[in-house]
PDB file of N, CA and C in Angstrom:
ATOM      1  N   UNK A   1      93.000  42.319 121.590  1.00  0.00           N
ATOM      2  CA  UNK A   1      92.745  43.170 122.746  1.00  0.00           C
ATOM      3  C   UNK A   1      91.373  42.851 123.313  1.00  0.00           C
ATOM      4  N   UNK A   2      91.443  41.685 123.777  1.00  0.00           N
ATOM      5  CA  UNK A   2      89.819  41.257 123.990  1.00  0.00           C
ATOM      6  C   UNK A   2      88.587  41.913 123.572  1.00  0.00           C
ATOM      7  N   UNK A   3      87.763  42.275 123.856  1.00  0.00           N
ATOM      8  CA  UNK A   3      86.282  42.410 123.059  1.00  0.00           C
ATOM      9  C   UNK A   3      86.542  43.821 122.927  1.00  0.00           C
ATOM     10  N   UNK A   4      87.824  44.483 123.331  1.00  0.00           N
ATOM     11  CA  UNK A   4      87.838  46.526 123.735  1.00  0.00           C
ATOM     12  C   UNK A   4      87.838  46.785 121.801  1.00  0.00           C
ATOM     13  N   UNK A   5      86.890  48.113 122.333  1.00  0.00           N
ATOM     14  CA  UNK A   5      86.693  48.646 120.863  1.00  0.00           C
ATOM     15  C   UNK A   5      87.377  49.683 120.565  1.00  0.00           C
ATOM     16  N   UNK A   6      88.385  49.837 119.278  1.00  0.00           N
ATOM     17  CA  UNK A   6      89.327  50.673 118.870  1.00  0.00           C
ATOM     18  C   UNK A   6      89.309  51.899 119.194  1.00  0.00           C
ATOM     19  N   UNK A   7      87.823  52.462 119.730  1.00  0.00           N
ATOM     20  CA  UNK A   7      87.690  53.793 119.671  1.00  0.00           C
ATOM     21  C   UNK A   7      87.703  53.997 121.120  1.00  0.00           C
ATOM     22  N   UNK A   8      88.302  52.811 122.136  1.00  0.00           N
ATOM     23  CA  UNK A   8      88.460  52.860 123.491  1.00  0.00           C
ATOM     24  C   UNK A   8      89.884  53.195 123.934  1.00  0.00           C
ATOM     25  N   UNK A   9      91.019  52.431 122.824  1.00  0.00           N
ATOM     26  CA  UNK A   9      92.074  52.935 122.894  1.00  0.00           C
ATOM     27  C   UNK A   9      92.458  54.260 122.669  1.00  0.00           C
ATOM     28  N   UNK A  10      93.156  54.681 123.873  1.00  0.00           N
ATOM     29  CA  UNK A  10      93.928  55.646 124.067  1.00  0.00           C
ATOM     30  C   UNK A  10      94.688  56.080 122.929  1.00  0.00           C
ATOM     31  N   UNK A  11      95.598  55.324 122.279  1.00  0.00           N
ATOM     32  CA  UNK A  11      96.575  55.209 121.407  1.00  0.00           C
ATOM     33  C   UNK A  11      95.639  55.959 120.166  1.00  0.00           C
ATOM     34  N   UNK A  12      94.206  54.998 120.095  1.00  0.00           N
ATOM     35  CA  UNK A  12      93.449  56.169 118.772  1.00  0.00           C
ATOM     36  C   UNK A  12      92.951  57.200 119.183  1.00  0.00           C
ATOM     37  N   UNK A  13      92.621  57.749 120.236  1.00  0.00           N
ATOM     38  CA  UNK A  13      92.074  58.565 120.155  1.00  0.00           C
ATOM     39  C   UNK A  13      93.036  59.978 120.290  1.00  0.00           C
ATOM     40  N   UNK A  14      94.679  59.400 120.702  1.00  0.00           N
ATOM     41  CA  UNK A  14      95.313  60.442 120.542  1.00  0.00           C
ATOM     42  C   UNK A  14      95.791  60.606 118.809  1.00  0.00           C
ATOM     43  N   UNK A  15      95.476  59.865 118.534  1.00  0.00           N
ATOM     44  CA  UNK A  15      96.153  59.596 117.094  1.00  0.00           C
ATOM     45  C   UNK A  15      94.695  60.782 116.007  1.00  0.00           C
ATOM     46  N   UNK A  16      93.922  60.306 117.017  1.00  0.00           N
ATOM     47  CA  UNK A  16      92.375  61.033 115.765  1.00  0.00           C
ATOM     48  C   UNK A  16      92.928  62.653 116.298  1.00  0.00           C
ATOM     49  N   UNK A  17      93.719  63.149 117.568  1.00  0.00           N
ATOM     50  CA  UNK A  17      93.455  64.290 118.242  1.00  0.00           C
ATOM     51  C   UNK A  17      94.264  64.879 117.360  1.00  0.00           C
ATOM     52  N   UNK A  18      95.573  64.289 116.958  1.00  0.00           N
ATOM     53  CA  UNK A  18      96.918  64.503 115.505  1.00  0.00           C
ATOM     54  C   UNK A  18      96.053  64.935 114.393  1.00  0.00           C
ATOM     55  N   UNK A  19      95.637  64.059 114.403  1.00  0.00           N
ATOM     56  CA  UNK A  19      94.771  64.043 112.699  1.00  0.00           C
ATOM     57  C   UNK A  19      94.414  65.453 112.474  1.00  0.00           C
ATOM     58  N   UNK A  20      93.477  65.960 113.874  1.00  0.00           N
ATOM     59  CA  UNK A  20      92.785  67.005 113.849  1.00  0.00           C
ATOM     60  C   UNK A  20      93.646  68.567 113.490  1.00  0.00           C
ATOM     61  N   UNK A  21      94.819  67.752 114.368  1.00  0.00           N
ATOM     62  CA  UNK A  21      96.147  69.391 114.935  1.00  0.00           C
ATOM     63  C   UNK A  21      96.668  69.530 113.458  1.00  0.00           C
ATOM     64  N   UNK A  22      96.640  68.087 112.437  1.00  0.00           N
ATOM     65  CA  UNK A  22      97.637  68.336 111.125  1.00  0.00           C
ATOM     66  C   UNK A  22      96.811  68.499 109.868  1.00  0.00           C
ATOM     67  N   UNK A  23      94.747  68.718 110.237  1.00  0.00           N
ATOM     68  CA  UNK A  23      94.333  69.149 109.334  1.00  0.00           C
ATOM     69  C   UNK A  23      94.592  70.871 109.440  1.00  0.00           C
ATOM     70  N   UNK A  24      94.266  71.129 110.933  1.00  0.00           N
ATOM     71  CA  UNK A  24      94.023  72.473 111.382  1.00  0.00           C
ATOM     72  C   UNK A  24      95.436  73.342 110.763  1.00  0.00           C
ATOM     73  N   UNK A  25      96.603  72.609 110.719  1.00  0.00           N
ATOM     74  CA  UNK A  25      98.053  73.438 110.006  1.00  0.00           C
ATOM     75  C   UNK A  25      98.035  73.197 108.682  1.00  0.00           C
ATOM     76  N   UNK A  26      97.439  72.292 108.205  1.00  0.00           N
ATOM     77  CA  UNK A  26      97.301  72.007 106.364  1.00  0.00           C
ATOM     78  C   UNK A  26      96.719  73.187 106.076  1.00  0.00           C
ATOM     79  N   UNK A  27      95.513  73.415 106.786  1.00  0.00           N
ATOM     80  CA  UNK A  27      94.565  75.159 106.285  1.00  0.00           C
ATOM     81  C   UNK A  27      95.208  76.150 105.665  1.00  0.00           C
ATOM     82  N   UNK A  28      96.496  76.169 106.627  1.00  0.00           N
ATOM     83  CA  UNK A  28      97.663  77.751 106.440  1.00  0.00           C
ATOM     84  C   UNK A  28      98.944  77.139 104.970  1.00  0.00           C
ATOM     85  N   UNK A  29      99.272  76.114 104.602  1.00  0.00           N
ATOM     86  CA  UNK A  29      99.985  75.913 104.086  1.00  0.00           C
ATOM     87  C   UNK A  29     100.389  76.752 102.561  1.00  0.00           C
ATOM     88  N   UNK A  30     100.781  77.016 101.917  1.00  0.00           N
ATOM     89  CA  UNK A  30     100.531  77.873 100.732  1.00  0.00           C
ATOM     90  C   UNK A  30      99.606  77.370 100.197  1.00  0.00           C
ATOM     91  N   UNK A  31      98.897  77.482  98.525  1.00  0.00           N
ATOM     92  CA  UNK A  31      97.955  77.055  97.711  1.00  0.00           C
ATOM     93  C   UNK A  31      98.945  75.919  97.147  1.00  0.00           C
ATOM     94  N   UNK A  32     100.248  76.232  96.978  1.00  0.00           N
ATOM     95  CA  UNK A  32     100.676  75.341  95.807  1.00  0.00           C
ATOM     96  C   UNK A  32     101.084  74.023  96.337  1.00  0.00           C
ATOM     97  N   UNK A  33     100.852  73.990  97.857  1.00  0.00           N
ATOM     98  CA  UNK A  33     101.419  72.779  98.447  1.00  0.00           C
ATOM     99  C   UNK A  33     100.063  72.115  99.135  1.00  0.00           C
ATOM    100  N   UNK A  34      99.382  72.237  98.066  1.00  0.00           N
ATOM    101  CA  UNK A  34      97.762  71.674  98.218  1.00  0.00           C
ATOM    102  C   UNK A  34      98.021  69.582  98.027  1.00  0.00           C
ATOM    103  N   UNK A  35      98.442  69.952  97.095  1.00  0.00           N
ATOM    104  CA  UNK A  35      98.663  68.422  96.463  1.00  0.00           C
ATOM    105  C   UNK A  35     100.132  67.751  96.948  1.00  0.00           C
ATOM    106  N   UNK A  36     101.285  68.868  97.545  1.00  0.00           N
ATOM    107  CA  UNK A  36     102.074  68.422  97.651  1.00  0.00           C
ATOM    108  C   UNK A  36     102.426  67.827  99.265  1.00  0.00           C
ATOM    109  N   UNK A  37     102.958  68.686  99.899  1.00  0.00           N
ATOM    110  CA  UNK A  37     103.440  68.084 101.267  1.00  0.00           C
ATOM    111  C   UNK A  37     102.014  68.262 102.273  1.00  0.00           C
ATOM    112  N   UNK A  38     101.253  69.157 101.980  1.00  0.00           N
ATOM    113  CA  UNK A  38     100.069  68.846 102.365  1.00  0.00           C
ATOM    114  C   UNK A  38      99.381  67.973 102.508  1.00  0.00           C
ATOM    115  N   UNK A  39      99.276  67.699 101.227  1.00  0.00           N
ATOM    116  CA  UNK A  39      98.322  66.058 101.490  1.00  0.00           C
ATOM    117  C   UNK A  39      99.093  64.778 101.519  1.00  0.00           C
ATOM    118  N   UNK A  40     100.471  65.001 101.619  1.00  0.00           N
ATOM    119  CA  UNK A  40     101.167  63.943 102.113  1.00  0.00           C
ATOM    120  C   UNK A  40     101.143  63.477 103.530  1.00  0.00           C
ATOM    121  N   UNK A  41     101.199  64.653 104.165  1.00  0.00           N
ATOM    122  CA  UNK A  41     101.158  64.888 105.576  1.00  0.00           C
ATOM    123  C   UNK A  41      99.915  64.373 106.247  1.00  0.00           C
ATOM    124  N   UNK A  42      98.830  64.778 105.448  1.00  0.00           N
ATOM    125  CA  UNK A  42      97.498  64.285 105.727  1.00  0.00           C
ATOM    126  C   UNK A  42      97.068  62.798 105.582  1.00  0.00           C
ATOM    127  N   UNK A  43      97.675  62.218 104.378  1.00  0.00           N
ATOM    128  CA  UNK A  43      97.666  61.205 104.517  1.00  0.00           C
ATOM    129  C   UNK A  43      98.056  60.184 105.545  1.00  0.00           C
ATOM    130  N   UNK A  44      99.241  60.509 105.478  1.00  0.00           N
ATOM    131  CA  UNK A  44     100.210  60.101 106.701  1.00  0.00           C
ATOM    132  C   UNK A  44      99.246  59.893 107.881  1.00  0.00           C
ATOM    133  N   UNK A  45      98.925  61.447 108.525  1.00  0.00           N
ATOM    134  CA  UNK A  45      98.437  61.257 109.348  1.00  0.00           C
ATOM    135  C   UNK A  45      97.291  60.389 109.684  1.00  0.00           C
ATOM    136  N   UNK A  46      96.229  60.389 108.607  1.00  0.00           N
ATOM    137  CA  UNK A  46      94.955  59.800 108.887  1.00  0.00           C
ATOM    138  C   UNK A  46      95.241  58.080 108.774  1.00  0.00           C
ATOM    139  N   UNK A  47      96.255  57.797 108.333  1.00  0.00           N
ATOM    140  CA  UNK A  47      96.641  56.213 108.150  1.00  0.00           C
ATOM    141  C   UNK A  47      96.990  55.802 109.851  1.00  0.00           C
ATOM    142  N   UNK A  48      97.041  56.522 110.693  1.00  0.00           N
ATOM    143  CA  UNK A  48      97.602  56.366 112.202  1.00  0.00           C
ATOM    144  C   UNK A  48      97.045  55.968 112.883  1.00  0.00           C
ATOM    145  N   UNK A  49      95.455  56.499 112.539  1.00  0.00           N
ATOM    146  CA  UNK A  49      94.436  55.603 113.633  1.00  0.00           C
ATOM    147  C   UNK A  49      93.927  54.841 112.781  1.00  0.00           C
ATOM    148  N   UNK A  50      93.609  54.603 111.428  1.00  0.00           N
ATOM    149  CA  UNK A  50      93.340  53.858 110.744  1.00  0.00           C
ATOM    150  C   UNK A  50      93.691  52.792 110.249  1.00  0.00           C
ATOM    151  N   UNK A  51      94.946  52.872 110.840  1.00  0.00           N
ATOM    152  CA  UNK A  51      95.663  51.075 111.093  1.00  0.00           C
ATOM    153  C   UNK A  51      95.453  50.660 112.163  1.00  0.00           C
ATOM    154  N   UNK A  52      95.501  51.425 113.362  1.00  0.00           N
ATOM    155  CA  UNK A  52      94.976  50.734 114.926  1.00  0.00           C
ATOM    156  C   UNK A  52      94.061  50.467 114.361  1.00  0.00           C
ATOM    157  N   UNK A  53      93.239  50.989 114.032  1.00  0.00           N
ATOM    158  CA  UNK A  53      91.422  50.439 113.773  1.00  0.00           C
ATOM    159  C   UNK A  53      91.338  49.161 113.342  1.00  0.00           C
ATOM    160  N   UNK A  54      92.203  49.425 112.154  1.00  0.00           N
ATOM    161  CA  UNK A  54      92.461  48.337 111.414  1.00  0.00           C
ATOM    162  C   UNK A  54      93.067  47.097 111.993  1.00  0.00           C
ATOM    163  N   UNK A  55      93.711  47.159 112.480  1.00  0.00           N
ATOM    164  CA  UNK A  55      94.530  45.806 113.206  1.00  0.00           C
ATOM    165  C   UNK A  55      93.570  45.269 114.497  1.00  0.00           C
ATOM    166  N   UNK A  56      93.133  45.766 115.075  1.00  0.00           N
ATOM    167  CA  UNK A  56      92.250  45.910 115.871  1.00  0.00           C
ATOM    168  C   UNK A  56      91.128  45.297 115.580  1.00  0.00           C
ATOM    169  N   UNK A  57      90.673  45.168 114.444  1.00  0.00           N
ATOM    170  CA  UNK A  57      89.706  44.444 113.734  1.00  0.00           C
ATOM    171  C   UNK A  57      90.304  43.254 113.256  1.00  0.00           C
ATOM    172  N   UNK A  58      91.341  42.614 112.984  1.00  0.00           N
ATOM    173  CA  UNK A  58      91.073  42.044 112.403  1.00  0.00           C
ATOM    174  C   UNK A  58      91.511  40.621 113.663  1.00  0.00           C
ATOM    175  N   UNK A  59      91.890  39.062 112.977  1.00  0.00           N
ATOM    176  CA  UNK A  59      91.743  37.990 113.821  1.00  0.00           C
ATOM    177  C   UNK A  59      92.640  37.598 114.956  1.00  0.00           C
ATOM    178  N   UNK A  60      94.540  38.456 114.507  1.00  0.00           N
ATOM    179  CA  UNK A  60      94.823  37.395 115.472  1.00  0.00           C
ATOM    180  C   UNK A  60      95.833  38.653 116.134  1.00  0.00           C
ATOM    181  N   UNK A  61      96.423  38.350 116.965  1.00  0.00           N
ATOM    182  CA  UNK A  61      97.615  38.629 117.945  1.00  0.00           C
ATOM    183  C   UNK A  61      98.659  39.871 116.792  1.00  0.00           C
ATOM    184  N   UNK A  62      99.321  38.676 116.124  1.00  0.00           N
ATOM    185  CA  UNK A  62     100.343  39.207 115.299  1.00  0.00           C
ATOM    186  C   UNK A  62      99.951  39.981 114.173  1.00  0.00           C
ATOM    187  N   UNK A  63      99.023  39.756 113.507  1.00  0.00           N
ATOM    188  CA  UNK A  63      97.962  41.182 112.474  1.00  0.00           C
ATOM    189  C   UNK A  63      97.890  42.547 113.696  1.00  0.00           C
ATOM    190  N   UNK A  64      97.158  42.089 114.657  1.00  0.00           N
ATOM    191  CA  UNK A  64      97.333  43.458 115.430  1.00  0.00           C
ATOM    192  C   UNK A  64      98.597  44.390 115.786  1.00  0.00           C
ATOM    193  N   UNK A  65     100.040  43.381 115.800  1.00  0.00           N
ATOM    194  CA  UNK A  65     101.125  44.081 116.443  1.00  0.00           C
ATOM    195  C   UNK A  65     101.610  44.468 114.766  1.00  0.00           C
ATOM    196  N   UNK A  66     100.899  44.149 113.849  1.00  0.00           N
ATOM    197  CA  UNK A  66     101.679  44.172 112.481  1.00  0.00           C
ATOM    198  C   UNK A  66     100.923  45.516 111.920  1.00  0.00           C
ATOM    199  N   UNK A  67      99.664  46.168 111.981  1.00  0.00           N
ATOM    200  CA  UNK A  67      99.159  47.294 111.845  1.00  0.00           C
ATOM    201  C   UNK A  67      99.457  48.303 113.087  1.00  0.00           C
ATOM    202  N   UNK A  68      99.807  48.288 114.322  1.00  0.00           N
ATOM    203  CA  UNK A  68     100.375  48.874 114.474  1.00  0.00           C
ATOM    204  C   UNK A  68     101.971  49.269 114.557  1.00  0.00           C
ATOM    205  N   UNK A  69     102.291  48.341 114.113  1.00  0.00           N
ATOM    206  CA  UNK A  69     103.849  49.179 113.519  1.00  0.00           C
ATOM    207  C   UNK A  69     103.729  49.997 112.941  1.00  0.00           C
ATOM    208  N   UNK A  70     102.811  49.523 111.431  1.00  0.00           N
ATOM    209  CA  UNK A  70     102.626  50.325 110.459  1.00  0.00           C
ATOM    210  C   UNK A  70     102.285  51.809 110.651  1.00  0.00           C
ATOM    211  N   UNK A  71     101.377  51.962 111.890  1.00  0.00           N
ATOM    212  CA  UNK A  71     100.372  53.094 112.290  1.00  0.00           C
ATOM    213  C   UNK A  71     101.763  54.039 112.949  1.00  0.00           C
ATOM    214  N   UNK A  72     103.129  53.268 113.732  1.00  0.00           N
ATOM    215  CA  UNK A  72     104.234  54.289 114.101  1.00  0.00           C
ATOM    216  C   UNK A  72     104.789  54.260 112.925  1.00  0.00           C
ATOM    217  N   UNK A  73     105.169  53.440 112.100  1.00  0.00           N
ATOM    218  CA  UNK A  73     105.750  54.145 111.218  1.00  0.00           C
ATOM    219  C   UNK A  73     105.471  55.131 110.321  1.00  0.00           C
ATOM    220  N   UNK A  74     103.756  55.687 109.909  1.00  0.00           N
ATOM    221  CA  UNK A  74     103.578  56.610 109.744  1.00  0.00           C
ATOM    222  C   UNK A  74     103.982  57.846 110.536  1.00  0.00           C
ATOM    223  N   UNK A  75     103.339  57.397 111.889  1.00  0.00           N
ATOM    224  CA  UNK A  75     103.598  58.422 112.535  1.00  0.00           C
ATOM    225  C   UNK A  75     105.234  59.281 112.691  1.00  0.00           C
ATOM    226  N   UNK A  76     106.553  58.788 112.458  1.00  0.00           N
ATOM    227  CA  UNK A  76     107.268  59.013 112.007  1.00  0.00           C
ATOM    228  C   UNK A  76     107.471  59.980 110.853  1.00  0.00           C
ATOM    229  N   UNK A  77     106.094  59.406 109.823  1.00  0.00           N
ATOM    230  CA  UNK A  77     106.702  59.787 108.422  1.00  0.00           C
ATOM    231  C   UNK A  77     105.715  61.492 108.706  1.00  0.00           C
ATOM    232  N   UNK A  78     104.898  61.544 109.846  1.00  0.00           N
ATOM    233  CA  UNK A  78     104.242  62.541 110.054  1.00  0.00           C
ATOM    234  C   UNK A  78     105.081  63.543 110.790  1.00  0.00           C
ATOM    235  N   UNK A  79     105.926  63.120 111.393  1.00  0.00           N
ATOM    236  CA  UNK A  79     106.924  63.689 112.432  1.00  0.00           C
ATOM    237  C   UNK A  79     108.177  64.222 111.314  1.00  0.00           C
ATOM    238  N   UNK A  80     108.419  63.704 110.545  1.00  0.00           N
ATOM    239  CA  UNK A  80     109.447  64.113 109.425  1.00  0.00           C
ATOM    240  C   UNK A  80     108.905  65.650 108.519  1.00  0.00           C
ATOM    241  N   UNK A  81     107.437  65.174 108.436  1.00  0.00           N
ATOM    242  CA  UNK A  81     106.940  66.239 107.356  1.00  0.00           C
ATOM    243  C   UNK A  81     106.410  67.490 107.856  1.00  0.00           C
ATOM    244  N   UNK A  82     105.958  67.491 109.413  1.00  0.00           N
ATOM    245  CA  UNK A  82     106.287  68.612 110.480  1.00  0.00           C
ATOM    246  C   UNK A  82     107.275  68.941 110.384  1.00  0.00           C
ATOM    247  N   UNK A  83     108.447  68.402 110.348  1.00  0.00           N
ATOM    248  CA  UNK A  83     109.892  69.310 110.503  1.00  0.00           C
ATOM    249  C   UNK A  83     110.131  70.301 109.198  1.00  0.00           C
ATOM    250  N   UNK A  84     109.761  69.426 108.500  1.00  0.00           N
ATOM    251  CA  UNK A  84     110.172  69.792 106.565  1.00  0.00           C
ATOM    252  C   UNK A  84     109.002  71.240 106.351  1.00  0.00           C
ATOM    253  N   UNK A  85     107.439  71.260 107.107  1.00  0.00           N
ATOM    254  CA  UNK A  85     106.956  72.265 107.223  1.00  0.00           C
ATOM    255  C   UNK A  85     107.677  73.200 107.685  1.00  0.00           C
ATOM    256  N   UNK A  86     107.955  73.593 109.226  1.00  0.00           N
ATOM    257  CA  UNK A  86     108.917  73.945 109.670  1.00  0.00           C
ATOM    258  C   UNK A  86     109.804  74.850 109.196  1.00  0.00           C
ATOM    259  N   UNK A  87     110.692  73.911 108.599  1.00  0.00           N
ATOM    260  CA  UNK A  87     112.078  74.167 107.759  1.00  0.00           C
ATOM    261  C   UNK A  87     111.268  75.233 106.398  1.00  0.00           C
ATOM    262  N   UNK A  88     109.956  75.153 105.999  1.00  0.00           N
ATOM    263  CA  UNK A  88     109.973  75.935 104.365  1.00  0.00           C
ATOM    264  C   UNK A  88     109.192  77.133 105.141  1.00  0.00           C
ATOM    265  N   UNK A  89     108.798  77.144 106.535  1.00  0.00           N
ATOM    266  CA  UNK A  89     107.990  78.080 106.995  1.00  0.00           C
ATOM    267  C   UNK A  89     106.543  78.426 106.799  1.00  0.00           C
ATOM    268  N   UNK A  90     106.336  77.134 107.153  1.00  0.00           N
ATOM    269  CA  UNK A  90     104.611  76.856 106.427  1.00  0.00           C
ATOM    270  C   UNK A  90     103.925  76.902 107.960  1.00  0.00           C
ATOM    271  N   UNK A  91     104.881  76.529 109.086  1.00  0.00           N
ATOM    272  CA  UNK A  91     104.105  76.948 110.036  1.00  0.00           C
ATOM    273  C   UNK A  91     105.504  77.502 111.832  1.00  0.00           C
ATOM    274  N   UNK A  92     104.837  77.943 112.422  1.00  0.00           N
ATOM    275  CA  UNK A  92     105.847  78.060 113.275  1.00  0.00           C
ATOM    276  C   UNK A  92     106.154  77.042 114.089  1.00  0.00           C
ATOM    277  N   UNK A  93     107.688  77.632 114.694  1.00  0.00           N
ATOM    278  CA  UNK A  93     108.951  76.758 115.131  1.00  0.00           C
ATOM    279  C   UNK A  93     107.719  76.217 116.494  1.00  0.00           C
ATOM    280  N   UNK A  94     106.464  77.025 117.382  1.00  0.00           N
ATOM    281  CA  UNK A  94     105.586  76.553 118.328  1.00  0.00           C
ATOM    282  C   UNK A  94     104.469  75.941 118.011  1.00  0.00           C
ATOM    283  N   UNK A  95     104.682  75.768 116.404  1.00  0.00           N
ATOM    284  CA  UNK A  95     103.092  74.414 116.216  1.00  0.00           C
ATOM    285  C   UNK A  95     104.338  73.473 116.240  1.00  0.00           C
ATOM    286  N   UNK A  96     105.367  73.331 115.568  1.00  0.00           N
ATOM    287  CA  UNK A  96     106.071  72.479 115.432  1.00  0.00           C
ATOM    288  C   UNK A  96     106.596  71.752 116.301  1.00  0.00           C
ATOM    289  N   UNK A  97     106.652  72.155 117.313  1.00  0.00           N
ATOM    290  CA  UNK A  97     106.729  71.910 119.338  1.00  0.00           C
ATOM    291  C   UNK A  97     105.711  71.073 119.431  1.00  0.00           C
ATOM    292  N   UNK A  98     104.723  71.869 119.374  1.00  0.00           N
ATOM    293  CA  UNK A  98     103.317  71.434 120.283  1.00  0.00           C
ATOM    294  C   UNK A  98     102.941  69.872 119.126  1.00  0.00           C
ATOM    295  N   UNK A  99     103.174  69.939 117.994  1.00  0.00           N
ATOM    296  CA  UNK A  99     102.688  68.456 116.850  1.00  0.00           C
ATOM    297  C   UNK A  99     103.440  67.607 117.213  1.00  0.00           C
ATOM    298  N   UNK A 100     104.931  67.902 117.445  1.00  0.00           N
ATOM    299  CA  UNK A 100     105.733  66.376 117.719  1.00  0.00           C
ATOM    300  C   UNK A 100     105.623  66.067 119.017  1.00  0.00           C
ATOM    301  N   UNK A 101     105.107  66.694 120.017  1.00  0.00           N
ATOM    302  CA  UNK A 101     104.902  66.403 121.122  1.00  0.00           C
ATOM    303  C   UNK A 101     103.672  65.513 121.245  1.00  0.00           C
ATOM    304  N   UNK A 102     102.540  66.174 120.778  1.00  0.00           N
ATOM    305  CA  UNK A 102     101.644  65.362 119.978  1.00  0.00           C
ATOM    306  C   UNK A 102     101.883  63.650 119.368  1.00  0.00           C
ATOM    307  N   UNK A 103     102.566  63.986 118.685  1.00  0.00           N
ATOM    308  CA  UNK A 103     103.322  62.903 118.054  1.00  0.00           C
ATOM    309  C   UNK A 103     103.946  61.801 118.828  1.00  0.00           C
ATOM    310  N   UNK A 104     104.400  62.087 119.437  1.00  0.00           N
ATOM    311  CA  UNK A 104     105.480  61.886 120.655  1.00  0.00           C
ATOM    312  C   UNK A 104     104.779  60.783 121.697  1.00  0.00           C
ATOM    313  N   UNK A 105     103.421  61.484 122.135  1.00  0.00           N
ATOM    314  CA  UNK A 105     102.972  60.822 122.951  1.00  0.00           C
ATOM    315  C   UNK A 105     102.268  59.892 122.733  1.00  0.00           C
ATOM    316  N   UNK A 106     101.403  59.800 121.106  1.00  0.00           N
ATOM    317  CA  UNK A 106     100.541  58.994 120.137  1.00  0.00           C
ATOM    318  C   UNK A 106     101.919  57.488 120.301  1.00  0.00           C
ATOM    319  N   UNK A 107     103.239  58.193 119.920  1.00  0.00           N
ATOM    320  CA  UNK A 107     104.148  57.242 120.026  1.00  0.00           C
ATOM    321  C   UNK A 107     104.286  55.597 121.046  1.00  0.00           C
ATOM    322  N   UNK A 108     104.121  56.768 121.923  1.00  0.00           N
ATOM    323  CA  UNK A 108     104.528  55.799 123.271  1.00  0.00           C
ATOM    324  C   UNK A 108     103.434  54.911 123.555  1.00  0.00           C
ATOM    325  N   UNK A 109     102.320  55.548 123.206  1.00  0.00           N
ATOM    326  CA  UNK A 109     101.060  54.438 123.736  1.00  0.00           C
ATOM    327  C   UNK A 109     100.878  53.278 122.803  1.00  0.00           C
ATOM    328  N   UNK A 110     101.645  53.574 121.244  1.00  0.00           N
ATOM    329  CA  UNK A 110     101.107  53.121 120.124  1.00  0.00           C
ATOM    330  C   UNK A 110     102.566  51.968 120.465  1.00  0.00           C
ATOM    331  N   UNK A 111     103.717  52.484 120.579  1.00  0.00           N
ATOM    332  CA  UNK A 111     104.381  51.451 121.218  1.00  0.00           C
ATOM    333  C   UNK A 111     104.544  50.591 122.729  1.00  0.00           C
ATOM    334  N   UNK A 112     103.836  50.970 123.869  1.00  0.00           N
ATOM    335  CA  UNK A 112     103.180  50.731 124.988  1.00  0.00           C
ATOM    336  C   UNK A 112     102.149  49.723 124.226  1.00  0.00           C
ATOM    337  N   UNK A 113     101.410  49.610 123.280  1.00  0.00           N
ATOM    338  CA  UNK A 113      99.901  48.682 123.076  1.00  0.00           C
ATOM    339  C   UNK A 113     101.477  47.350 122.295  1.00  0.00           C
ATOM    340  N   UNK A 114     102.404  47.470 121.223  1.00  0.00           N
ATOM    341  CA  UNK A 114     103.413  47.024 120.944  1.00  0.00           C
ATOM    342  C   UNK A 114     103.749  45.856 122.241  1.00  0.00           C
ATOM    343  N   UNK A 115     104.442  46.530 122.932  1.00  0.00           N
ATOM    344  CA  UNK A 115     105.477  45.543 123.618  1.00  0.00           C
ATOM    345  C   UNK A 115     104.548  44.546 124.422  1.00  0.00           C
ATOM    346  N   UNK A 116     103.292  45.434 125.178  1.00  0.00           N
ATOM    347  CA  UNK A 116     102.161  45.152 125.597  1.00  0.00           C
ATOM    348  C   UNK A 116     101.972  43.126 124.973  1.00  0.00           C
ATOM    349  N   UNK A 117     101.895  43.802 124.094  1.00  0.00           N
ATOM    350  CA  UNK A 117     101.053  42.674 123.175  1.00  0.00           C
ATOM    351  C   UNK A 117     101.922  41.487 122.515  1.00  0.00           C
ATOM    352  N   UNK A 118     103.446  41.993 122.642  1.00  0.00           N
ATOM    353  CA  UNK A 118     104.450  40.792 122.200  1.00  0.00           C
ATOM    354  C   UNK A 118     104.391  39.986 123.589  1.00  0.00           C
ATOM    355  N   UNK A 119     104.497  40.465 124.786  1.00  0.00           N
ATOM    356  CA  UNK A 119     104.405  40.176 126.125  1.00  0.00           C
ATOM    357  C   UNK A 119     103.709  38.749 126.705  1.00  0.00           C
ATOM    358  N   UNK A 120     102.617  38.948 125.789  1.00  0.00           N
ATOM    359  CA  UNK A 120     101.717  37.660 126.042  1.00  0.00           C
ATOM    360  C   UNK A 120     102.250  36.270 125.663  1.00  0.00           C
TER     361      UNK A 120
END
């Protein structure tokens, strides 16, 4: 992505804005799902901009389109574990709206920088 610095893309900075929305719902989760879908979720999430970053850094074309796959396919696995919150009632059916939408749009740019970049 020529000399542009990761923290210029769009794609991360909606991805850091996730990060923020799926620490802020981890807070409410029970105690006992500290270690469990909690910090799965968290993980998940923080791996999203941290593979753009990552790919982004490193030398060529195809490393870049290859960390961000990785970065949607988390995001997926973040979009799954919102629902599964959801579903045990760890948060409501309107965070659960407002995160995959979230999600949703991290999507498109993160696949928008994708096709973008096979293009060349």
């Amino acid at each position: 992505m020529g000399g542009m610095n990761y923290r210029d893309l769009i794609a991360w900075q909606k991805s850091m804005d996730l990060v923020d929305e799926i620490y802020r719902l981890t807070r409410q989760f029970p105690p006992e799902e500290k270690f469990g879908l909690s910090n799965q979720l968290r993980r998940a999430a923080v791996s999203i901009p941290s593979n753009i970053a990552e790919g982004q850094g490193r030398q060529s074309q195809a490393e870049l389109i290859r960390f961000l796959q990785i970065a949607h396919g988390s995001l997926r696995e973040v979009e799954t574990q919102i629902m599964i919150a959801c579903r045990q009632a760890y948060i409501m059916p309107a965070e659960e709206k407002r995160t995959l939408e979230m999600s949703a749009e991290a999507g498109r740019l993160i696949q928008g920088l994708i096709n973008k970049l096979k293009q060349r």
